[in-house]
Protein backbone atom coordinates (compact mmCIF):
# COMPACT_ATOMS: atom_id res chain seq x y z
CA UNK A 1 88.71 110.30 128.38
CA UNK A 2 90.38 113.45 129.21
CA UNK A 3 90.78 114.53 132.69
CA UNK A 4 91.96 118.37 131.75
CA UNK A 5 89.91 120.77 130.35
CA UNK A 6 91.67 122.42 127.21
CA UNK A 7 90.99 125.48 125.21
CA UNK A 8 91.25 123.92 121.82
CA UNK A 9 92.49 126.14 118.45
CA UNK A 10 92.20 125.12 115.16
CA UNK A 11 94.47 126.82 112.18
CA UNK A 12 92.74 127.03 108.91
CA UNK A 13 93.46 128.89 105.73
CA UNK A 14 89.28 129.57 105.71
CA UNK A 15 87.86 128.56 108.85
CA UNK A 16 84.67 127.37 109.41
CA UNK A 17 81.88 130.19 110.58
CA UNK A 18 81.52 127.83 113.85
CA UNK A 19 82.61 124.74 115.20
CA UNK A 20 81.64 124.08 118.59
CA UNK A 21 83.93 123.39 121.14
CA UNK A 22 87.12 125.19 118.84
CA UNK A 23 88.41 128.13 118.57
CA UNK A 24 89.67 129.00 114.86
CA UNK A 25 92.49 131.15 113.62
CA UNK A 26 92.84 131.92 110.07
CA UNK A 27 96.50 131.23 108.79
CA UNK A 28 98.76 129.36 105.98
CA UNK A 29 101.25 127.43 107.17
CA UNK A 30 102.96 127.99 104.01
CA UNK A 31 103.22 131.96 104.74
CA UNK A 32 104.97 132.87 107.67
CA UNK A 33 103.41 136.70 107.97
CA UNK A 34 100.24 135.13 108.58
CA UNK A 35 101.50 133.58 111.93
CA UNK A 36 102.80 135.76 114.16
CA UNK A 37 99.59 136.55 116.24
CA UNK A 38 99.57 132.80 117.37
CA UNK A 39 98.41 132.05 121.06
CA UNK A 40 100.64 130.15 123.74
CA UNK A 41 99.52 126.91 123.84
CA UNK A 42 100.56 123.73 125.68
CA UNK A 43 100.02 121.29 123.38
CA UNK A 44 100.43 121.49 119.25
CA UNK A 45 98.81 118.55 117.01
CA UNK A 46 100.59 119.14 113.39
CA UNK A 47 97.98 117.64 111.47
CA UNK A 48 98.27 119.45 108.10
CA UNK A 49 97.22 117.61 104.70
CA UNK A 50 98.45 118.95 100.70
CA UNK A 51 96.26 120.46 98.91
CA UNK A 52 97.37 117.48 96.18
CA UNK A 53 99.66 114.72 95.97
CA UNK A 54 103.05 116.21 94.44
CA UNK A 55 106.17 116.23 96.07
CA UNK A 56 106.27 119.86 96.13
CA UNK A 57 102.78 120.14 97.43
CA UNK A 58 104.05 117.39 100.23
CA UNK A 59 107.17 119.46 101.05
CA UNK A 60 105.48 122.47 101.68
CA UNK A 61 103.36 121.49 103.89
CA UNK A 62 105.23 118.63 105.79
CA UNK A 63 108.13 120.36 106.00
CA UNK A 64 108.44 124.12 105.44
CA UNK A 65 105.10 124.35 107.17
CA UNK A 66 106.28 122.01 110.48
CA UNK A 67 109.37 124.78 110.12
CA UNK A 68 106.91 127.91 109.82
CA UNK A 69 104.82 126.40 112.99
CA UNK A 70 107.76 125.90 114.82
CA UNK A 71 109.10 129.12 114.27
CA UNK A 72 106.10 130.58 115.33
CA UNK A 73 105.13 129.26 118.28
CA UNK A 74 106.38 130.05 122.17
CA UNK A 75 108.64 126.95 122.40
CA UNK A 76 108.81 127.62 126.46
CA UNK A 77 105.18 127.13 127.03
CA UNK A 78 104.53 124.16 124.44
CA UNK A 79 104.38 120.89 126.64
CA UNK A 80 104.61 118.95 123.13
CA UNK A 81 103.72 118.92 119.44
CA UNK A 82 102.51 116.17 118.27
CA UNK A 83 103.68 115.35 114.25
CA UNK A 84 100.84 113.11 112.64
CA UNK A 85 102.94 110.62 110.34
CA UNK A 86 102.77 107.74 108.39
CA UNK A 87 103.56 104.54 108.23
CA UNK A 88 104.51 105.07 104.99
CA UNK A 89 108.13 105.99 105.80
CA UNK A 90 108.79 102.04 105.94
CA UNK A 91 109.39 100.97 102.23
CA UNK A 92 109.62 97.02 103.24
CA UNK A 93 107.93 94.96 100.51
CA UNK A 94 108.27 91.34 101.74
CA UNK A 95 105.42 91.24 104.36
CA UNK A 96 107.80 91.52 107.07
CA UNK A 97 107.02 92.89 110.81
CA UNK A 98 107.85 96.55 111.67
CA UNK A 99 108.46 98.66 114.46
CA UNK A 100 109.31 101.67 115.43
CA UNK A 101 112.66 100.40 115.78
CA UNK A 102 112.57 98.78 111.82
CA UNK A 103 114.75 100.83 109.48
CA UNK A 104 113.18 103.42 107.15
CA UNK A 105 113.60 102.83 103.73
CA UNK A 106 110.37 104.47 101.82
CA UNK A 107 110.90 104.89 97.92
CA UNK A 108 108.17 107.28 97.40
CA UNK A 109 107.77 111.00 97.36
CA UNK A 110 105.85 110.47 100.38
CA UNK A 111 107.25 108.70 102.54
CA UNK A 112 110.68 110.56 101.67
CA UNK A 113 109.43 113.67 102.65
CA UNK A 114 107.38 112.44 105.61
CA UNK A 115 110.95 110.97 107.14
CA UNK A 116 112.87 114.31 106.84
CA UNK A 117 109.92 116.14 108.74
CA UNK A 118 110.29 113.95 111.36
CA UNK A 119 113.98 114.56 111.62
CA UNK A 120 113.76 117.72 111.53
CA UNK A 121 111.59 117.24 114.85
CA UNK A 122 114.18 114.88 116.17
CA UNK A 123 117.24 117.54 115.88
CA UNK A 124 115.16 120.12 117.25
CA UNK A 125 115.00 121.23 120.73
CA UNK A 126 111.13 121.67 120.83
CA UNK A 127 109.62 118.44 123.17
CA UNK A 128 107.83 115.87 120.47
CA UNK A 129 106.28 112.65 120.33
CA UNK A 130 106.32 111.00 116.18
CA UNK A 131 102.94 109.64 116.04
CA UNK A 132 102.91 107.38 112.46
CA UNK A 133 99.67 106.10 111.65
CA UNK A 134 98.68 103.12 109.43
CA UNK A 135 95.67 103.82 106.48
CA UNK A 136 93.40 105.28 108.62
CA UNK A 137 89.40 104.67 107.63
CA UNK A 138 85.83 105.49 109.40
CA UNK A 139 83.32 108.11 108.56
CA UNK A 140 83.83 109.73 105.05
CA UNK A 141 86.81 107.75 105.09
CA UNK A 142 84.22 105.05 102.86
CA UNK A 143 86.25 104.25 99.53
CA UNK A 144 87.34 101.25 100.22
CA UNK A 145 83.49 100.09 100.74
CA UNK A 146 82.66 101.82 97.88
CA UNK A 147 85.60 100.32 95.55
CA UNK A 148 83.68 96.40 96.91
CA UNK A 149 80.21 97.56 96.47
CA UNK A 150 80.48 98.75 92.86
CA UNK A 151 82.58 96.04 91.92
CA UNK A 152 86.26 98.05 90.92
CA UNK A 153 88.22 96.31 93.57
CA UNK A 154 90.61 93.63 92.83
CA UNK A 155 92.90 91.65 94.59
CA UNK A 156 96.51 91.33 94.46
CA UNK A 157 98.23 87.57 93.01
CA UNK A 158 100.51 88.12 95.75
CA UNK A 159 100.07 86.24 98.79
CA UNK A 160 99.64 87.08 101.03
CA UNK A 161 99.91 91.05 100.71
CA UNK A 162 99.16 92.57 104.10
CA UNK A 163 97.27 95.43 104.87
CA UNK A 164 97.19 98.01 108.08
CA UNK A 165 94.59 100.29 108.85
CA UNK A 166 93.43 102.34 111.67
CA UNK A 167 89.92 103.78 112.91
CA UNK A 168 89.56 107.51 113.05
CA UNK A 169 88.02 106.85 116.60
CA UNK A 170 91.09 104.97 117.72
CA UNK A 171 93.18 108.71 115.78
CA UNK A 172 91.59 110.62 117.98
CA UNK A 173 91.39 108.24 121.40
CA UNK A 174 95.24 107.80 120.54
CA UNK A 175 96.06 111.51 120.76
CA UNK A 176 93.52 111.79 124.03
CA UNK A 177 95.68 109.08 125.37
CA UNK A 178 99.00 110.64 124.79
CA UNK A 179 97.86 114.05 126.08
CA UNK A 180 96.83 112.31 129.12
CA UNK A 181 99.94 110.40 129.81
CA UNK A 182 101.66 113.79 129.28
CA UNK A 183 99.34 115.38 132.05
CA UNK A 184 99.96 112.83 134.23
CA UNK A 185 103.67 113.50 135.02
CA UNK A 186 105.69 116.65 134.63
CA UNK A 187 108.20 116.39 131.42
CA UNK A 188 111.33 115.24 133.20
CA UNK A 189 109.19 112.08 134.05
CA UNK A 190 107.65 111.53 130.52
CA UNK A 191 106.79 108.32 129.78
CA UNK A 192 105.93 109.29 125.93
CA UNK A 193 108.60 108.21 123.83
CA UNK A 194 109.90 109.91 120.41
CA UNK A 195 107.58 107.76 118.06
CA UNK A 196 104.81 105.59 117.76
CA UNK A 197 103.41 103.31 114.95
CA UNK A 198 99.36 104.08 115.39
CA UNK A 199 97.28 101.01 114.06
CA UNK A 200 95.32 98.01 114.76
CA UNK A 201 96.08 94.76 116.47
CA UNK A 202 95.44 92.98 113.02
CA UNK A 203 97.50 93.42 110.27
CA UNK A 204 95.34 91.10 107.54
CA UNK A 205 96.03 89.60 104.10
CA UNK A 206 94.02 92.20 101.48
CA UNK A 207 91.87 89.56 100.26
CA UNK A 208 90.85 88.64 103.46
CA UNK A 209 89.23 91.99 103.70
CA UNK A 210 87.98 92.52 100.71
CA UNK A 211 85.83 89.20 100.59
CA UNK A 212 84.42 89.89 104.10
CA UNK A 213 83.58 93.12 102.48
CA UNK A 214 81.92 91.36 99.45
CA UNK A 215 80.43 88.72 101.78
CA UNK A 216 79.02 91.75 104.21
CA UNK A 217 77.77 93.78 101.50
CA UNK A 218 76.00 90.92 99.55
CA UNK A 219 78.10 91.69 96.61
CA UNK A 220 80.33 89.23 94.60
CA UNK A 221 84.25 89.03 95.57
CA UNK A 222 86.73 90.73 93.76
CA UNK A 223 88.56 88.63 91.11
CA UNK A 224 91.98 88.34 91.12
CA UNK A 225 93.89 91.28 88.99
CA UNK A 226 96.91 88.59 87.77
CA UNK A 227 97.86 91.79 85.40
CA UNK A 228 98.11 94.27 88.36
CA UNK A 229 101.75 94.91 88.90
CA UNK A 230 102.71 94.98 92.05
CA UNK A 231 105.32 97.82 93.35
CA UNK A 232 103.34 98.54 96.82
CA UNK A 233 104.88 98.42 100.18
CA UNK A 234 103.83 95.09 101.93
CA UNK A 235 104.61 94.98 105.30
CA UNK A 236 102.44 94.20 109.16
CA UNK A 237 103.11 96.81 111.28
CA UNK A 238 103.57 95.73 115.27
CA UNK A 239 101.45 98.25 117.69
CA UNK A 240 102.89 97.18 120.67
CA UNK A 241 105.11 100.05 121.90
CA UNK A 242 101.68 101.83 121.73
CA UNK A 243 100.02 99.00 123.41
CA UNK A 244 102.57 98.89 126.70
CA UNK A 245 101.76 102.82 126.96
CA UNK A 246 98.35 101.73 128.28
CA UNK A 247 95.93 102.46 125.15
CA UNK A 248 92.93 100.70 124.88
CA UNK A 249 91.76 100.17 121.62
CA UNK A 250 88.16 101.07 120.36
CA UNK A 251 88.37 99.06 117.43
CA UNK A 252 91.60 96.48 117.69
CA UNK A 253 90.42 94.99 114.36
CA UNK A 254 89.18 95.49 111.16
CA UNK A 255 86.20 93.32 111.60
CA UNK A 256 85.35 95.21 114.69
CA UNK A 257 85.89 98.84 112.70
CA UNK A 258 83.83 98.01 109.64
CA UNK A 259 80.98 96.47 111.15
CA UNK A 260 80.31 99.77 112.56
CA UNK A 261 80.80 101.63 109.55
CA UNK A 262 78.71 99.35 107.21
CA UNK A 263 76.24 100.47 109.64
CA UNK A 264 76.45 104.05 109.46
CA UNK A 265 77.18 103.29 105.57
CA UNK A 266 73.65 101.72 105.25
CA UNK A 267 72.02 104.42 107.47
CA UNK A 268 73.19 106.95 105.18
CA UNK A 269 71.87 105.51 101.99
């Protein structure tokens, strides 16, 4: 979908002997000395991941690390970094709709940390787009499928409790997209705006899911967990800021992202 041709780098604490098409540069995000040699670049994708889930582990690399990058960087040549978020930073529990416009209320470590990243972006001078993603599933992204097929999921006596996922096709085509639109017009005439909730056109009701799971594998449904307490976020997040920026979705369902996973899934076994 892209109509410029980009050098591509990719900063890894080991990197890979080869990847085709990217150009690695060894680095930690969490030590500073090991980026100054960074190359100018137009565009920066902060997609860094913990090495575990503890708050420390998510400060470090959420925020210290967005600082370190930052720092490190030739602000005058970067076009714009995009900062790969969560939807997480919305704490609603009711099943209500959210946008990017919803307040941000998270409760957990995650979430918390996630939201003062982001405004650390928004108080800095450095041209960014907020791009907060939904649970995000496809290739080796299979535990969900894996949870149905050997029986260990259950479902929620709430109802309905709603669920929001994302394709890592429709990541990738999303960041594409954005590039693009960034391409397309110089930066006084930007049509990206400061944030973006990334995810389907469905939000759906997690037993919905999970028996068109069951009924897809050939498994039985899961039973309903009436001792499972329930203290998870439960909202439907709305896509349609992205939508009115012109993105075309490769999988605007769940229905339509699974089937082609439980394909690839049965391929592989």
């Amino acid at each position: 979908r892209v109509k410029h041709a980009f050098t591509v780098y990719g900063l890894r604490r080991s990197t890979p002997d080869s990847t085709p098409n990217i150009t690695w540069i060894k680095g930690d995000l969490s030590q500073p000395n090991t980026l100054t040699d960074l190359p100018a670049v137009d565009y920066i994708i902060y997609t860094a991941t913990p090495d575990h889930r503890s708050e420390d582990a998510y400060y470090s690399t959420y925020v210290n690390g967005l600082k370190n990058c930052v720092d490190s960087v030739e602000l005058n040549s970067v076009k714009r970094l995009f900062f790969i978020s969560s939807t997480s930073v919305f704490g609603q529990k009711d099943g209500a709709w959210v946008s990017e416009s919803s307040p941000t209320i998270p409760d957990r470590f995650t979430g918390k940390t996630l939201l003062t990243a982001e405004r650390y972006l928004t108080d800095h001078s450095i041209k960014s787009t907020i791009i907060r993603f939904s649970g995000i599933y496809g290739p080796g992204r299979n535990r969900l499928i894996q949870k149905v097929k050997q029986g260990n999921a259950t479902i929620r006596k709430k109802t309905p409790y709603y669920t929001n996922r994302i394709h890592r096709d429709d990541c990738v085509g999303i960041i594409i997209h954005f590039i693009t639109l960034n391409e397309q017009l110089n930066e006084q005439d930007s049509p990206l705006l400061p944030c973006y909730i990334a995810t389907d056109c469905e939000p759906a009701p997690e037993c919905e899911v999970l028996n068109w799971l069951a009924d897809k594998l050939d498994v039985k449904r899961p039973k309903v967990n009436d001792s499972l307490k329930d203290k998870s976020m439960n909202k439907r997040c709305d896509n349609s800021r992205l939508l009115r920026s012109g993105y075309e979705f490769i999988h605007p369902t769940y229905i339509s992202g699974y089937t082609a996973l439980l394909s690839d899934y049965s391929d592989a076994e």
